[in-house]
Protein backbone atom coordinates (compact mmCIF):
# COMPACT_ATOMS: atom_id res chain seq x y z
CA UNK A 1 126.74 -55.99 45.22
CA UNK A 2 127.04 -52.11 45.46
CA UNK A 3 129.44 -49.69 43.34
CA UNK A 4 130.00 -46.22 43.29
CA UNK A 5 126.50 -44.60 41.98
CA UNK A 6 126.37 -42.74 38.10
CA UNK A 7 126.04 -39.23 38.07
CA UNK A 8 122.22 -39.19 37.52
CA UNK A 9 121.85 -41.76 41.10
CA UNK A 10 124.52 -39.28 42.75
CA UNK A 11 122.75 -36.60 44.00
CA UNK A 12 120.08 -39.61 46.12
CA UNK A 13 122.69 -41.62 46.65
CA UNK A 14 126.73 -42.19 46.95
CA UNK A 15 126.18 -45.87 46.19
CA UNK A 16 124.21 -48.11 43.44
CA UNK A 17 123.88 -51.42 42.93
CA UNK A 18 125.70 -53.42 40.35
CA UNK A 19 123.00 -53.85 37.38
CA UNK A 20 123.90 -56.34 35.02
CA UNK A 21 122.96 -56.54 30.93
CA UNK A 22 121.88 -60.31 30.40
CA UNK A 23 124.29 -60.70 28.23
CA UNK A 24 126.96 -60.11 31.41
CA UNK A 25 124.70 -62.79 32.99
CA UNK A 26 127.54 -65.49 31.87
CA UNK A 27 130.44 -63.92 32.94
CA UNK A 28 128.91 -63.10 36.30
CA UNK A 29 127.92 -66.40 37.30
CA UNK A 30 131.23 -67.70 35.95
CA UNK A 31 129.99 -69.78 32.91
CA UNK A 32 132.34 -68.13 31.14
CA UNK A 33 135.42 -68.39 33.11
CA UNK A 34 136.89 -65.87 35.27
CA UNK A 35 136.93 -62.33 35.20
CA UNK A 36 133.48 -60.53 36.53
CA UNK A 37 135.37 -57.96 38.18
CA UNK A 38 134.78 -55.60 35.42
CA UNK A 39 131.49 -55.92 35.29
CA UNK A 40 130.88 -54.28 39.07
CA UNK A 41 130.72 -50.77 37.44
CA UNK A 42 127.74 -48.16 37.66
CA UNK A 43 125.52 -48.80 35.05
CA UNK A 44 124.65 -45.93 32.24
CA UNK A 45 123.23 -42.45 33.74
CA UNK A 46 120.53 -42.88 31.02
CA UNK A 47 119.43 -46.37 32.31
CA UNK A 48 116.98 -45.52 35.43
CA UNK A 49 113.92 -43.62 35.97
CA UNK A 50 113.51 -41.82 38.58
CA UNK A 51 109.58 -40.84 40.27
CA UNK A 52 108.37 -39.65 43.72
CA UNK A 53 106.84 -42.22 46.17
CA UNK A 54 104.73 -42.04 49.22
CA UNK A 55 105.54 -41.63 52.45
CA UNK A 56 103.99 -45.67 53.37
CA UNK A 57 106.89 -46.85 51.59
CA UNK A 58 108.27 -46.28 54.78
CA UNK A 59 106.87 -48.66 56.58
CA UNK A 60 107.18 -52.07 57.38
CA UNK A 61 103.78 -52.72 57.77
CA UNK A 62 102.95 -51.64 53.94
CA UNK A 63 102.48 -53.91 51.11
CA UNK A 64 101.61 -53.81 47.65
CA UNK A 65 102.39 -52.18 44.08
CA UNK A 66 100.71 -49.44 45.04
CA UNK A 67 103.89 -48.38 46.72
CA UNK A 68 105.85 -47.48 43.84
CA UNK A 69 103.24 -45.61 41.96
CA UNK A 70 104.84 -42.12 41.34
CA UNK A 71 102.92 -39.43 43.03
CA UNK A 72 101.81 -36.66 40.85
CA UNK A 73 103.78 -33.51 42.33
């Protein structure tokens, strides 16, 4: 599930997805009745870190952690 993207994603992105607190974990799988509507909102601009990755990310043919490790710019 996607929403609109907070201000900090906005400039990458138009869209984020939907990241849920675990105590929203209930609601969204319905254990506690209805009503998880709400809860598809972009989450806090302060809750994401943002780093530069390589370019193998890119490929389909690349595996491994070392994918995400920020590069030092």
């Amino acid at each position: 599930m996607t929403c609109a993207a907070n201000a900090a994603l906005a400039p990458i992105h138009h869209r984020m997805p939907v990241i849920l607190a675990p105590q929203d974990w209930p609601k969204w799988l319905g254990e506690d009745g209805p009503g998880a509507a709400p809860l598809m909102r972009p989450a806090p601009d302060d809750s994401l870190q943002f780093h530069r990755v390589g370019t193998a990310i890119n490929s389909n043919r690349a595996s491994g952690d070392t994918l995400i490790d920020p590069l030092d710019c």
